[in-house]
PDBML (XML) file of the C-alpha atoms, coordinates in Angstrom:
<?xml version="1.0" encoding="UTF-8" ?>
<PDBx:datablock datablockName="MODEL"
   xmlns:PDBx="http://pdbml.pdb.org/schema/pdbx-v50.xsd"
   xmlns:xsi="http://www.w3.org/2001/XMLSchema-instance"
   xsi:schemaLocation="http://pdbml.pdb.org/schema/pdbx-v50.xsd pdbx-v50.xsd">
   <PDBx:atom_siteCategory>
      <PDBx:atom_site id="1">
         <PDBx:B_iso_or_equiv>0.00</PDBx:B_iso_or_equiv>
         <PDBx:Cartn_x>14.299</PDBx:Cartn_x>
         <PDBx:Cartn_y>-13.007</PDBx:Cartn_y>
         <PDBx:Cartn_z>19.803</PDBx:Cartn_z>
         <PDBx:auth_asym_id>A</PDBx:auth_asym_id>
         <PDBx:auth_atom_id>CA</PDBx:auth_atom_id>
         <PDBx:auth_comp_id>UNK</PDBx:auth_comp_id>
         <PDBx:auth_seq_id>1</PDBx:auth_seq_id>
         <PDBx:group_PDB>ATOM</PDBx:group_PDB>
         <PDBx:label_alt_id xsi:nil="true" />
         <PDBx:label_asym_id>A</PDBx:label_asym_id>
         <PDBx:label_atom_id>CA</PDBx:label_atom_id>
         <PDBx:label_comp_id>UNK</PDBx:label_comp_id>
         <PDBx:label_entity_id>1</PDBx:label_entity_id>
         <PDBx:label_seq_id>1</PDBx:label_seq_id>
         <PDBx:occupancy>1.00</PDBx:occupancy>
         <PDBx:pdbx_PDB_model_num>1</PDBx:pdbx_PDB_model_num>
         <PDBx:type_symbol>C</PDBx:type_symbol>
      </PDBx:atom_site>
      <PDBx:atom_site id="2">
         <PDBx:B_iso_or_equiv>0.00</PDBx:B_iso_or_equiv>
         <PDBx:Cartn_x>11.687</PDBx:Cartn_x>
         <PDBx:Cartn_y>-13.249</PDBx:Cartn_y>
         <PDBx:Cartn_z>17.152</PDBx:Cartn_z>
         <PDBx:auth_asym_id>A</PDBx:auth_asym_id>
         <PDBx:auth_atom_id>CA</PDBx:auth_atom_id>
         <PDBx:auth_comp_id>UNK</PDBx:auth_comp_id>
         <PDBx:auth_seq_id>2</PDBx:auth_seq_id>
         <PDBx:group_PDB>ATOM</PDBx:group_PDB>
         <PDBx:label_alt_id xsi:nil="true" />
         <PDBx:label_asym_id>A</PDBx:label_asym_id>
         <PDBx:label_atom_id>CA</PDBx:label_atom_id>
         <PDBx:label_comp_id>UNK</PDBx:label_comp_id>
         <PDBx:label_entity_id>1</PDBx:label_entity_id>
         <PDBx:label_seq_id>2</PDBx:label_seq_id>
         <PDBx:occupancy>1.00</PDBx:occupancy>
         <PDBx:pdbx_PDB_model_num>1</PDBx:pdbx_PDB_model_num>
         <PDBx:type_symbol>C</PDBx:type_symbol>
      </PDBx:atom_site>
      <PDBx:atom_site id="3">
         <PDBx:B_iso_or_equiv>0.00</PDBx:B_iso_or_equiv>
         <PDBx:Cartn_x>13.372</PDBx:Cartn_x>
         <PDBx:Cartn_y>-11.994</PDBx:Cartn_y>
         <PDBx:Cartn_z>13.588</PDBx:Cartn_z>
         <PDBx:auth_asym_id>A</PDBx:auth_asym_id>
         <PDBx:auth_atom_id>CA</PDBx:auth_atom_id>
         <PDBx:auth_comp_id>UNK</PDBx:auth_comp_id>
         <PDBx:auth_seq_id>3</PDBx:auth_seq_id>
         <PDBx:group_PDB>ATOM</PDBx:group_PDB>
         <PDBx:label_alt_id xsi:nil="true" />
         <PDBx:label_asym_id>A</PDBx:label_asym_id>
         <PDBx:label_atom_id>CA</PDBx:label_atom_id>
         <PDBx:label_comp_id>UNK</PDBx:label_comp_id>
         <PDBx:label_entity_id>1</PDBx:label_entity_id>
         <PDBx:label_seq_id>3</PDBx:label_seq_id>
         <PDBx:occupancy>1.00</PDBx:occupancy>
         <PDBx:pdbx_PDB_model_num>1</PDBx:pdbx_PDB_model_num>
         <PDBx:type_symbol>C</PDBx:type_symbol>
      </PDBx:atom_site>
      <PDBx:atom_site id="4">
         <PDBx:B_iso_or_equiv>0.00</PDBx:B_iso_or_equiv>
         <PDBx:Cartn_x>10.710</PDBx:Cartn_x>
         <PDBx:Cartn_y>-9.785</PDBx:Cartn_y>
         <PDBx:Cartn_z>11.378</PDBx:Cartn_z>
         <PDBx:auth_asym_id>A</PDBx:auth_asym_id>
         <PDBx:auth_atom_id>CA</PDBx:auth_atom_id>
         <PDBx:auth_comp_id>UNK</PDBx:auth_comp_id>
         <PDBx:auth_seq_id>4</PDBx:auth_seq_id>
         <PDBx:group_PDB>ATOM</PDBx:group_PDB>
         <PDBx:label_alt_id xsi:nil="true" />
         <PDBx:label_asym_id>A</PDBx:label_asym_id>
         <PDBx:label_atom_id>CA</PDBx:label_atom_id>
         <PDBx:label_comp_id>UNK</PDBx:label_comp_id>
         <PDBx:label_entity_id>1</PDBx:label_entity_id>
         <PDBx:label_seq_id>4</PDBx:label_seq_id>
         <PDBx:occupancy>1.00</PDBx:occupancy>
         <PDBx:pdbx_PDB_model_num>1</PDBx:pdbx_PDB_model_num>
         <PDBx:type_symbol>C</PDBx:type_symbol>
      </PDBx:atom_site>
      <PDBx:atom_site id="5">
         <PDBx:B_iso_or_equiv>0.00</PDBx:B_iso_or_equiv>
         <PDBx:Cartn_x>10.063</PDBx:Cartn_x>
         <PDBx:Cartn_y>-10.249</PDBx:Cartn_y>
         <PDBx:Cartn_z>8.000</PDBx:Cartn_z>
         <PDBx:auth_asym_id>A</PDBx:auth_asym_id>
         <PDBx:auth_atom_id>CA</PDBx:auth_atom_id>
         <PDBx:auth_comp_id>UNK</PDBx:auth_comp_id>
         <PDBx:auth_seq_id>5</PDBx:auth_seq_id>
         <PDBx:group_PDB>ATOM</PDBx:group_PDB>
         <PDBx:label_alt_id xsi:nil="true" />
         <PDBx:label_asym_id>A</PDBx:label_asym_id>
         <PDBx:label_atom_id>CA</PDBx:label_atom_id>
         <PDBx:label_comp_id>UNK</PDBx:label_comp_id>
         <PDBx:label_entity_id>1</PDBx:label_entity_id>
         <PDBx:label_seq_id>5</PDBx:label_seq_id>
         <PDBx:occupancy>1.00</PDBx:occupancy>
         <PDBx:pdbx_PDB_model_num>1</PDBx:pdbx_PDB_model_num>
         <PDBx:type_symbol>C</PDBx:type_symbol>
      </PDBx:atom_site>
      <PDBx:atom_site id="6">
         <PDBx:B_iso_or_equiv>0.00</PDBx:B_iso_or_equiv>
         <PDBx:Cartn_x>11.246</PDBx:Cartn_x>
         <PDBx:Cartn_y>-8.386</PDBx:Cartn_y>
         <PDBx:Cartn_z>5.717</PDBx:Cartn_z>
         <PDBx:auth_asym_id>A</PDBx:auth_asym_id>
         <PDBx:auth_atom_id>CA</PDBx:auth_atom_id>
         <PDBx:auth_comp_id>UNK</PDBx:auth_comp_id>
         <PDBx:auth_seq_id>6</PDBx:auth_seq_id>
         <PDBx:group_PDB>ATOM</PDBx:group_PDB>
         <PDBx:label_alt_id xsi:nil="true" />
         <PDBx:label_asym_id>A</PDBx:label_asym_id>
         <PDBx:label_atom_id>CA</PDBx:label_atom_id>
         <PDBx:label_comp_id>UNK</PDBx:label_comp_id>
         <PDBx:label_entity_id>1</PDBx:label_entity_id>
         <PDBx:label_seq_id>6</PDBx:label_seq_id>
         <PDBx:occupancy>1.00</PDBx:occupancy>
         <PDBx:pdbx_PDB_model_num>1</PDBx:pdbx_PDB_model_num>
         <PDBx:type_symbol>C</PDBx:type_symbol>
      </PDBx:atom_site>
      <PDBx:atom_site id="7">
         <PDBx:B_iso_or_equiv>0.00</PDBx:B_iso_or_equiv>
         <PDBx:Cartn_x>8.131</PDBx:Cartn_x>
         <PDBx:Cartn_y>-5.771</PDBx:Cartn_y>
         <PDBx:Cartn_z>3.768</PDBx:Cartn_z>
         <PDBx:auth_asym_id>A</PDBx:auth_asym_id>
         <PDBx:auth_atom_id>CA</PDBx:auth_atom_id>
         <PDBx:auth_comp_id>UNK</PDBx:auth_comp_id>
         <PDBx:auth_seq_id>7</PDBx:auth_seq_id>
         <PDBx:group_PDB>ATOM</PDBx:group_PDB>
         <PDBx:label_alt_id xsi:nil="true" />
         <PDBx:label_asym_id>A</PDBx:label_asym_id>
         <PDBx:label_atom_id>CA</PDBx:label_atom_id>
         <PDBx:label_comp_id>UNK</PDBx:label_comp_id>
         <PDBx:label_entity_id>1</PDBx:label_entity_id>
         <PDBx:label_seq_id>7</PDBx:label_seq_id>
         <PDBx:occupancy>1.00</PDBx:occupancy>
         <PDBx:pdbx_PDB_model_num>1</PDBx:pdbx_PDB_model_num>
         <PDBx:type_symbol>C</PDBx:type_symbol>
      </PDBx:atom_site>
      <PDBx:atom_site id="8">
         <PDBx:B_iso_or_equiv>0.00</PDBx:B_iso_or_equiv>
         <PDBx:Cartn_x>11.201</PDBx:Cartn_x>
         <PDBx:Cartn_y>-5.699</PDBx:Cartn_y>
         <PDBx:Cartn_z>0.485</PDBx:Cartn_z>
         <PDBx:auth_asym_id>A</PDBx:auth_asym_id>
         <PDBx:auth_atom_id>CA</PDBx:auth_atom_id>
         <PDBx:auth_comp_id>UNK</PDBx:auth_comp_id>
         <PDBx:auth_seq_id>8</PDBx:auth_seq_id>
         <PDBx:group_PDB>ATOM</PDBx:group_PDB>
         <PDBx:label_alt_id xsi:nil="true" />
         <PDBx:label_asym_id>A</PDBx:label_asym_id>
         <PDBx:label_atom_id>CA</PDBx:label_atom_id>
         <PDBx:label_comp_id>UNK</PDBx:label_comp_id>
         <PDBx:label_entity_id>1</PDBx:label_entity_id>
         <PDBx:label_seq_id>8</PDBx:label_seq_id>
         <PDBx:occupancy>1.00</PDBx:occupancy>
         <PDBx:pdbx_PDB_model_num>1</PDBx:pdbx_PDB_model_num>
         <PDBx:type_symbol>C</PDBx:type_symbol>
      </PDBx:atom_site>
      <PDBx:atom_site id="9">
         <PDBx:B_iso_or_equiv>0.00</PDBx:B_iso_or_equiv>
         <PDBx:Cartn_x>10.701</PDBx:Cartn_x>
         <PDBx:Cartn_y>-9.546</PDBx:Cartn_y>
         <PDBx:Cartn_z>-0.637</PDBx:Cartn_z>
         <PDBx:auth_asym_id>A</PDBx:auth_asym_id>
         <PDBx:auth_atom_id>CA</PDBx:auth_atom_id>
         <PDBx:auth_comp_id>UNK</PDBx:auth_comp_id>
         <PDBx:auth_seq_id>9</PDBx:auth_seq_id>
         <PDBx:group_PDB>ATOM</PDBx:group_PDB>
         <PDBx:label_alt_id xsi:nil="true" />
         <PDBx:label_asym_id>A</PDBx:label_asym_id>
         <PDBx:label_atom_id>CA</PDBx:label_atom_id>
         <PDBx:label_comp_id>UNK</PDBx:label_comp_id>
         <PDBx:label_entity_id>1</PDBx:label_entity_id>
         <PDBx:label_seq_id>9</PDBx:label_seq_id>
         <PDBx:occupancy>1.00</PDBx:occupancy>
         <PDBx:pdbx_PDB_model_num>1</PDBx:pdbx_PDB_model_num>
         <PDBx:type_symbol>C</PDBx:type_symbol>
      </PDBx:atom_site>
      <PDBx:atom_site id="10">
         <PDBx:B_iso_or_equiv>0.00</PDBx:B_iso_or_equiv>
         <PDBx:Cartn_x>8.441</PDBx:Cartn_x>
         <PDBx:Cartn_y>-10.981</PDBx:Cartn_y>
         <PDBx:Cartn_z>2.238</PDBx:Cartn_z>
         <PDBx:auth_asym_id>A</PDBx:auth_asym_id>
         <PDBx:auth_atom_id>CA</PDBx:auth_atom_id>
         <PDBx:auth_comp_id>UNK</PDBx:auth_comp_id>
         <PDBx:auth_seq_id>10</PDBx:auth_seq_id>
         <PDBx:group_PDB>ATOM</PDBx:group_PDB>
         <PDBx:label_alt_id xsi:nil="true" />
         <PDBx:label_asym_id>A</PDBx:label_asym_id>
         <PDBx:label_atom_id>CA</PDBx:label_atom_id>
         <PDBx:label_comp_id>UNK</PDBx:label_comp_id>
         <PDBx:label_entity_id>1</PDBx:label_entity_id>
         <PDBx:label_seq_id>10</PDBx:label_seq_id>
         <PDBx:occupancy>1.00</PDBx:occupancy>
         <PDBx:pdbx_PDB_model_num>1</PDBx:pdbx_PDB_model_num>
         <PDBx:type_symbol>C</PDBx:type_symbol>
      </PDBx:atom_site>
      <PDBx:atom_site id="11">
         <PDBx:B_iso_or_equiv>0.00</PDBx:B_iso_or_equiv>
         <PDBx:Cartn_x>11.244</PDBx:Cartn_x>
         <PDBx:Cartn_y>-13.558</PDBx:Cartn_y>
         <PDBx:Cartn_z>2.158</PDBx:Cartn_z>
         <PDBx:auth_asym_id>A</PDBx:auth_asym_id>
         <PDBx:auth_atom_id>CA</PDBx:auth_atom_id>
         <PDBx:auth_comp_id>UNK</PDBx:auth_comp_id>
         <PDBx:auth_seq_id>11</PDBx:auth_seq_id>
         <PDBx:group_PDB>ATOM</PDBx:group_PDB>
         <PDBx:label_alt_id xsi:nil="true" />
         <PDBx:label_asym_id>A</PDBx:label_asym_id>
         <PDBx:label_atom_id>CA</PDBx:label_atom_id>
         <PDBx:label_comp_id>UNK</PDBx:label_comp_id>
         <PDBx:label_entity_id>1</PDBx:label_entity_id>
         <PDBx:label_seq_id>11</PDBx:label_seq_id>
         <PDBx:occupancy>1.00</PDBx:occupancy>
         <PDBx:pdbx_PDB_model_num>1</PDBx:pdbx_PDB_model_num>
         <PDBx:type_symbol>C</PDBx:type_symbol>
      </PDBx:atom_site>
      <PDBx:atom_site id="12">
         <PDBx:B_iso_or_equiv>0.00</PDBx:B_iso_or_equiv>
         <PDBx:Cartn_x>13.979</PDBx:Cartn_x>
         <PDBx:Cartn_y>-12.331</PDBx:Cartn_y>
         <PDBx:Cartn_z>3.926</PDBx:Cartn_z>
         <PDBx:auth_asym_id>A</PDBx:auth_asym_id>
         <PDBx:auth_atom_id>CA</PDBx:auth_atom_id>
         <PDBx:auth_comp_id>UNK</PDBx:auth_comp_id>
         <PDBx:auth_seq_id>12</PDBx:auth_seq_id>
         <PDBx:group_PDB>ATOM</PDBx:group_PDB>
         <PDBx:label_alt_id xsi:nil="true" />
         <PDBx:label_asym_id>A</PDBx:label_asym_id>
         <PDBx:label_atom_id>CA</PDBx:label_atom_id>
         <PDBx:label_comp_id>UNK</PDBx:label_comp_id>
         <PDBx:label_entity_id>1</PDBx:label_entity_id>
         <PDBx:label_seq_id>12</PDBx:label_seq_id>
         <PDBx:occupancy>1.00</PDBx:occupancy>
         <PDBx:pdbx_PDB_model_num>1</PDBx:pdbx_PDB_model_num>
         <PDBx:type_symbol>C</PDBx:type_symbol>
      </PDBx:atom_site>
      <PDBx:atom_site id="13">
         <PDBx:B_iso_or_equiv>0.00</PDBx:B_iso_or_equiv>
         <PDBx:Cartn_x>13.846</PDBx:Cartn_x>
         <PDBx:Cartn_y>-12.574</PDBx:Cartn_y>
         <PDBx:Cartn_z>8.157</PDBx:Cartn_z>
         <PDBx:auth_asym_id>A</PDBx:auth_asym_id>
         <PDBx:auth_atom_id>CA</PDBx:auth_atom_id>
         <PDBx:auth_comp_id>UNK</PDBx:auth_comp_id>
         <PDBx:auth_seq_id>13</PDBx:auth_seq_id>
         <PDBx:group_PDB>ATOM</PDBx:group_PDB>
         <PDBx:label_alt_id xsi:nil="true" />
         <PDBx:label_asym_id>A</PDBx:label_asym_id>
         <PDBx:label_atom_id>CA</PDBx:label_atom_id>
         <PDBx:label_comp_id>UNK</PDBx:label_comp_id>
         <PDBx:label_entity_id>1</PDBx:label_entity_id>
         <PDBx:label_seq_id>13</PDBx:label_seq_id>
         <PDBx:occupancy>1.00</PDBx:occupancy>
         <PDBx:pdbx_PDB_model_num>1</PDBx:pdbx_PDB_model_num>
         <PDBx:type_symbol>C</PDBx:type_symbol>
      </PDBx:atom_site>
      <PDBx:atom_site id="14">
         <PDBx:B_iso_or_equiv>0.00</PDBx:B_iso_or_equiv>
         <PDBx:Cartn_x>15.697</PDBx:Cartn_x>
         <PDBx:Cartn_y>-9.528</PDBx:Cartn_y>
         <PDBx:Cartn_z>9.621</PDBx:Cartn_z>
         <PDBx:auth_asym_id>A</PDBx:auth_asym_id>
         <PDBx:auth_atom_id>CA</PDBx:auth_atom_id>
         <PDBx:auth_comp_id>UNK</PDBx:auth_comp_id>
         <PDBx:auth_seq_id>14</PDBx:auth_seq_id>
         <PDBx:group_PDB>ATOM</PDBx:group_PDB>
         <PDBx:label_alt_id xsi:nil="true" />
         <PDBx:label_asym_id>A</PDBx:label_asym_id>
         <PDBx:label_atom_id>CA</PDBx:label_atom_id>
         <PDBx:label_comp_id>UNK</PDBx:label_comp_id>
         <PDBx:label_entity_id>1</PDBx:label_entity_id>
         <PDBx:label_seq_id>14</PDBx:label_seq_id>
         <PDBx:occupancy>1.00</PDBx:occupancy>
         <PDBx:pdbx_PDB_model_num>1</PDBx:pdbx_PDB_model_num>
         <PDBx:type_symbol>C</PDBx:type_symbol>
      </PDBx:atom_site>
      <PDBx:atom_site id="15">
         <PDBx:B_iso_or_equiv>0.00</PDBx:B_iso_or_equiv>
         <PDBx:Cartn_x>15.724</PDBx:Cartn_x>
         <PDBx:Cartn_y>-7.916</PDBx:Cartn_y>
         <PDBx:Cartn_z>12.891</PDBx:Cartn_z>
         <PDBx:auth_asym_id>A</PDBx:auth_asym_id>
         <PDBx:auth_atom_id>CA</PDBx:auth_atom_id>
         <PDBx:auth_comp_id>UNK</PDBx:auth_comp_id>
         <PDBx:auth_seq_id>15</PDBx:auth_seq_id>
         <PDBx:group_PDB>ATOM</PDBx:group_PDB>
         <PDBx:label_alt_id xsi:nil="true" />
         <PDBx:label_asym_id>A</PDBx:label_asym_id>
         <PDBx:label_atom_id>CA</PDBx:label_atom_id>
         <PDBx:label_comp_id>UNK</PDBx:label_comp_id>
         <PDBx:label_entity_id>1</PDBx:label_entity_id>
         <PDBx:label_seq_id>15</PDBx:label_seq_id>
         <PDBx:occupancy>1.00</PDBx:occupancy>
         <PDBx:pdbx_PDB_model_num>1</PDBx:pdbx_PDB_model_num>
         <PDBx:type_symbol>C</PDBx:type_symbol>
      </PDBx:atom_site>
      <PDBx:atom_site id="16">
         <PDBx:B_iso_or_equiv>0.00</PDBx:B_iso_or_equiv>
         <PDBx:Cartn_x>12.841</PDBx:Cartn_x>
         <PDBx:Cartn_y>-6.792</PDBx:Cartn_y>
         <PDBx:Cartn_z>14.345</PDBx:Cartn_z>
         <PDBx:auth_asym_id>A</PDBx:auth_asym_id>
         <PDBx:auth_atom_id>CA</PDBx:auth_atom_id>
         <PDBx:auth_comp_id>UNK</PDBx:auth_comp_id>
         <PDBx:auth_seq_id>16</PDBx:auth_seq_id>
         <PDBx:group_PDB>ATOM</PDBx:group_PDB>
         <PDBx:label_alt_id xsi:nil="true" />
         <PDBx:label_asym_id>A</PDBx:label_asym_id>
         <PDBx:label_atom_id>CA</PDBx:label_atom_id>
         <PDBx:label_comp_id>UNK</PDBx:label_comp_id>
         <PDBx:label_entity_id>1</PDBx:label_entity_id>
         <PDBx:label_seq_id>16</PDBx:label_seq_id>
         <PDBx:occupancy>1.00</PDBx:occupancy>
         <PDBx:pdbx_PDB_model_num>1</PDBx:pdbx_PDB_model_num>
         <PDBx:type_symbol>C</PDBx:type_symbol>
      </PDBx:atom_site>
      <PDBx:atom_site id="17">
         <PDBx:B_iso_or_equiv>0.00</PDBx:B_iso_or_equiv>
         <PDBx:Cartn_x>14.494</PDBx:Cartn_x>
         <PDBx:Cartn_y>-2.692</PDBx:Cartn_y>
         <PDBx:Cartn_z>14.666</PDBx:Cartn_z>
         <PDBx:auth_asym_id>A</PDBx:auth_asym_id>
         <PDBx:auth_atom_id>CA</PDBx:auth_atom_id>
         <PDBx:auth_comp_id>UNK</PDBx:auth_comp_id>
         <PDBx:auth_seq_id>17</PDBx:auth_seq_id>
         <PDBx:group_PDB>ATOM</PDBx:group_PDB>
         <PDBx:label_alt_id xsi:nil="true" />
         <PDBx:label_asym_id>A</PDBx:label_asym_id>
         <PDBx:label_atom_id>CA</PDBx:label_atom_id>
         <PDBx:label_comp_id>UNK</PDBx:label_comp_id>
         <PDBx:label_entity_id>1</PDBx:label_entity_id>
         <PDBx:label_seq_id>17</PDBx:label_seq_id>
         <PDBx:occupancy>1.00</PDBx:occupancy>
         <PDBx:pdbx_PDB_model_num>1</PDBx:pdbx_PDB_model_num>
         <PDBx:type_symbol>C</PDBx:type_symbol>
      </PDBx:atom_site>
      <PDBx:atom_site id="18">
         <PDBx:B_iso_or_equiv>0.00</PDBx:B_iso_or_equiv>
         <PDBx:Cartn_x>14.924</PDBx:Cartn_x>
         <PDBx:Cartn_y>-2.885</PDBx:Cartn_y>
         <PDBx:Cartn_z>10.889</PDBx:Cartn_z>
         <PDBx:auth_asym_id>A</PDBx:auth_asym_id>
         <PDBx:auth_atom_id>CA</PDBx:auth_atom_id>
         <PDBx:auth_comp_id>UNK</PDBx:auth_comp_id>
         <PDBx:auth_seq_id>18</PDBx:auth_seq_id>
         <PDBx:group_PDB>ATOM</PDBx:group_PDB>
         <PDBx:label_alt_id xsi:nil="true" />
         <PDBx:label_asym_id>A</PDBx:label_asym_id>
         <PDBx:label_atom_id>CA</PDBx:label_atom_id>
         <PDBx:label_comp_id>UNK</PDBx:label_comp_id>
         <PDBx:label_entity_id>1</PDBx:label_entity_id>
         <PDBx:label_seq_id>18</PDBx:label_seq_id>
         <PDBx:occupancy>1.00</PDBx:occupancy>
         <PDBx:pdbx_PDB_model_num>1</PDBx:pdbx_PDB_model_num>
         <PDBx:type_symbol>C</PDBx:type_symbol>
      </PDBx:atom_site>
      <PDBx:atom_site id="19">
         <PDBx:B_iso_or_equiv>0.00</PDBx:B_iso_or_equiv>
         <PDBx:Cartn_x>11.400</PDBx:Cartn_x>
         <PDBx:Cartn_y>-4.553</PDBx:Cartn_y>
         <PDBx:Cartn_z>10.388</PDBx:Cartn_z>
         <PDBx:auth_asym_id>A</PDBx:auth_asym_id>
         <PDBx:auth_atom_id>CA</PDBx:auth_atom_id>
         <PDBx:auth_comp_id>UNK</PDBx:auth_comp_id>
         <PDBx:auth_seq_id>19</PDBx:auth_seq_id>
         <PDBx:group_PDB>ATOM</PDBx:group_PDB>
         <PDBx:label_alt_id xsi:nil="true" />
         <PDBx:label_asym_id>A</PDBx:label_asym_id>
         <PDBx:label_atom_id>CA</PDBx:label_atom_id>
         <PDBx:label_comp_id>UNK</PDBx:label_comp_id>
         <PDBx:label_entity_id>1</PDBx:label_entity_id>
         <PDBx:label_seq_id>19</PDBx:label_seq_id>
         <PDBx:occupancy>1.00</PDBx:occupancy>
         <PDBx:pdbx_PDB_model_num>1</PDBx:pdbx_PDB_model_num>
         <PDBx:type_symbol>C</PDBx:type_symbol>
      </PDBx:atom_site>
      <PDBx:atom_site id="20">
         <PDBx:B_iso_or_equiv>0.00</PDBx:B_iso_or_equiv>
         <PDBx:Cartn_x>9.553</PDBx:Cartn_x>
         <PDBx:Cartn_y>-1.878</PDBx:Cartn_y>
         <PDBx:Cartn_z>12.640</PDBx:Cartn_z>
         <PDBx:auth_asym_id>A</PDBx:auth_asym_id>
         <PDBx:auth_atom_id>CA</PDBx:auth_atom_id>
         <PDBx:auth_comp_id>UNK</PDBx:auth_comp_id>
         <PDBx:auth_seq_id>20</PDBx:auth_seq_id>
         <PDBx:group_PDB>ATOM</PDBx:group_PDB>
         <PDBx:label_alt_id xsi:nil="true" />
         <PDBx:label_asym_id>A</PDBx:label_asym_id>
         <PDBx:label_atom_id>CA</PDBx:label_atom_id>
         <PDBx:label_comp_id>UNK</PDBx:label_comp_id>
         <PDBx:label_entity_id>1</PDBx:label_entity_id>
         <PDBx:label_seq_id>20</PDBx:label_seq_id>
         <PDBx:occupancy>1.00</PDBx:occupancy>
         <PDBx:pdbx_PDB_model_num>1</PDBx:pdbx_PDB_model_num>
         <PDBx:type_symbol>C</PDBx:type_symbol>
      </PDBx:atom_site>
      <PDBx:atom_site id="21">
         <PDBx:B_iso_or_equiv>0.00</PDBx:B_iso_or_equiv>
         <PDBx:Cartn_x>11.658</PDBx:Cartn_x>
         <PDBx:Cartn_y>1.072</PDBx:Cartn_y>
         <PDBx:Cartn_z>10.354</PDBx:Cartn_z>
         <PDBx:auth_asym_id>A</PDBx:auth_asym_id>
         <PDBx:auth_atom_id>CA</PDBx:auth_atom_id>
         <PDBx:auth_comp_id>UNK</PDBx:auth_comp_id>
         <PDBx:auth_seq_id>21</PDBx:auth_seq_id>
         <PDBx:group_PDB>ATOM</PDBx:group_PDB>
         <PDBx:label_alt_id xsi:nil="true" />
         <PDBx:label_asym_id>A</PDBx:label_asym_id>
         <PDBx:label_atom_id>CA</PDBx:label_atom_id>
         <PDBx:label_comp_id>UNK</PDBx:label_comp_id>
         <PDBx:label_entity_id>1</PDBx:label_entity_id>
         <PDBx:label_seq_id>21</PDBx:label_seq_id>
         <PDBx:occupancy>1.00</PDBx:occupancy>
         <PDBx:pdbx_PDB_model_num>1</PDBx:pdbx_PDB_model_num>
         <PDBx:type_symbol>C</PDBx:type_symbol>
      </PDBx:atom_site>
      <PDBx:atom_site id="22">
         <PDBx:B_iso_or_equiv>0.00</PDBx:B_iso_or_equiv>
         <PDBx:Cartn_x>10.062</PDBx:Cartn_x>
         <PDBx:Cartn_y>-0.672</PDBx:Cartn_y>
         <PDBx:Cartn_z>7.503</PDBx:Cartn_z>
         <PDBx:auth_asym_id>A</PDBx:auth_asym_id>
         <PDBx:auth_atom_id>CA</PDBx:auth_atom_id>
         <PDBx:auth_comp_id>UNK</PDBx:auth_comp_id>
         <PDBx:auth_seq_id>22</PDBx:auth_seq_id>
         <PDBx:group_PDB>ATOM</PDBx:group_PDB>
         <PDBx:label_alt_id xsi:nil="true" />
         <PDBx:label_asym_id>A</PDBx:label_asym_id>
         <PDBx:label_atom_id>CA</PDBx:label_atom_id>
         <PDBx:label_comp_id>UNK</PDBx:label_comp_id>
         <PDBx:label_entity_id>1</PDBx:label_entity_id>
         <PDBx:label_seq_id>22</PDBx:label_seq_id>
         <PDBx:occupancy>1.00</PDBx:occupancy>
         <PDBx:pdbx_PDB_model_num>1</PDBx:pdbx_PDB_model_num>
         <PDBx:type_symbol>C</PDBx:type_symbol>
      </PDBx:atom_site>
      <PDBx:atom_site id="23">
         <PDBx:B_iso_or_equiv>0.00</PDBx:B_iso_or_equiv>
         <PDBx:Cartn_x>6.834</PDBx:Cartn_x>
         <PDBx:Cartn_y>-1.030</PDBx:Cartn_y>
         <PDBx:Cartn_z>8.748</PDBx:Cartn_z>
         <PDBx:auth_asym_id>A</PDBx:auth_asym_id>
         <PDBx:auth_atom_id>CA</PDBx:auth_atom_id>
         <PDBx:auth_comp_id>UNK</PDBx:auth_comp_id>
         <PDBx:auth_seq_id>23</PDBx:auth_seq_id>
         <PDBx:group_PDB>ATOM</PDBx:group_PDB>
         <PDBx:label_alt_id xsi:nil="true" />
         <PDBx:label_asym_id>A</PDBx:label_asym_id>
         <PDBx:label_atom_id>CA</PDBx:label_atom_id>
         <PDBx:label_comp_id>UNK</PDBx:label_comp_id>
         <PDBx:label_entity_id>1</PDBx:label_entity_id>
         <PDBx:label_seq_id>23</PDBx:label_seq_id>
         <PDBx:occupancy>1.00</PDBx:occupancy>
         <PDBx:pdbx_PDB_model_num>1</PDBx:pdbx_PDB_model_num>
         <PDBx:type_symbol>C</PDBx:type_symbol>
      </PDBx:atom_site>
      <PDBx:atom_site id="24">
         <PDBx:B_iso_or_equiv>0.00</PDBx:B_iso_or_equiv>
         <PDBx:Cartn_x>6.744</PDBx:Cartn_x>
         <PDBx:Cartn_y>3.027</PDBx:Cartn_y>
         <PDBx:Cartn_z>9.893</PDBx:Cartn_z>
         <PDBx:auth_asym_id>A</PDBx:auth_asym_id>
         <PDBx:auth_atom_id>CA</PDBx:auth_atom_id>
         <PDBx:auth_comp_id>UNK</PDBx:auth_comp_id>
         <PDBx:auth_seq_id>24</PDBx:auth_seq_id>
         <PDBx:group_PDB>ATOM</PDBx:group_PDB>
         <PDBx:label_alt_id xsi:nil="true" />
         <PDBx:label_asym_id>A</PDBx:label_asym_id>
         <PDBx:label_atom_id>CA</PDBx:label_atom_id>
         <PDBx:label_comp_id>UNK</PDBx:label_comp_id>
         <PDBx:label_entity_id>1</PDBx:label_entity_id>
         <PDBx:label_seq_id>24</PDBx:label_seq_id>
         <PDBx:occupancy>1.00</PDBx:occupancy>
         <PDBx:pdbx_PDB_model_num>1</PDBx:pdbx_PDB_model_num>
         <PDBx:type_symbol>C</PDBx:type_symbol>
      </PDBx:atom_site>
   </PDBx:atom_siteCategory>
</PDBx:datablock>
């Protein structure tokens, strides 16, 4: 699916479980 991007360097695309623990 869709990867998230990462909040750390607004660079890196990870998945979006680790982006949604980032955003909360």
């Amino acid at each position: 699916g869709v990867p998230a991007l990462s909040r750390t360097d607004n660079e890196t695309l990870i998945c979006p479980e680790c982006g949604t623990a980032q955003a909360l």
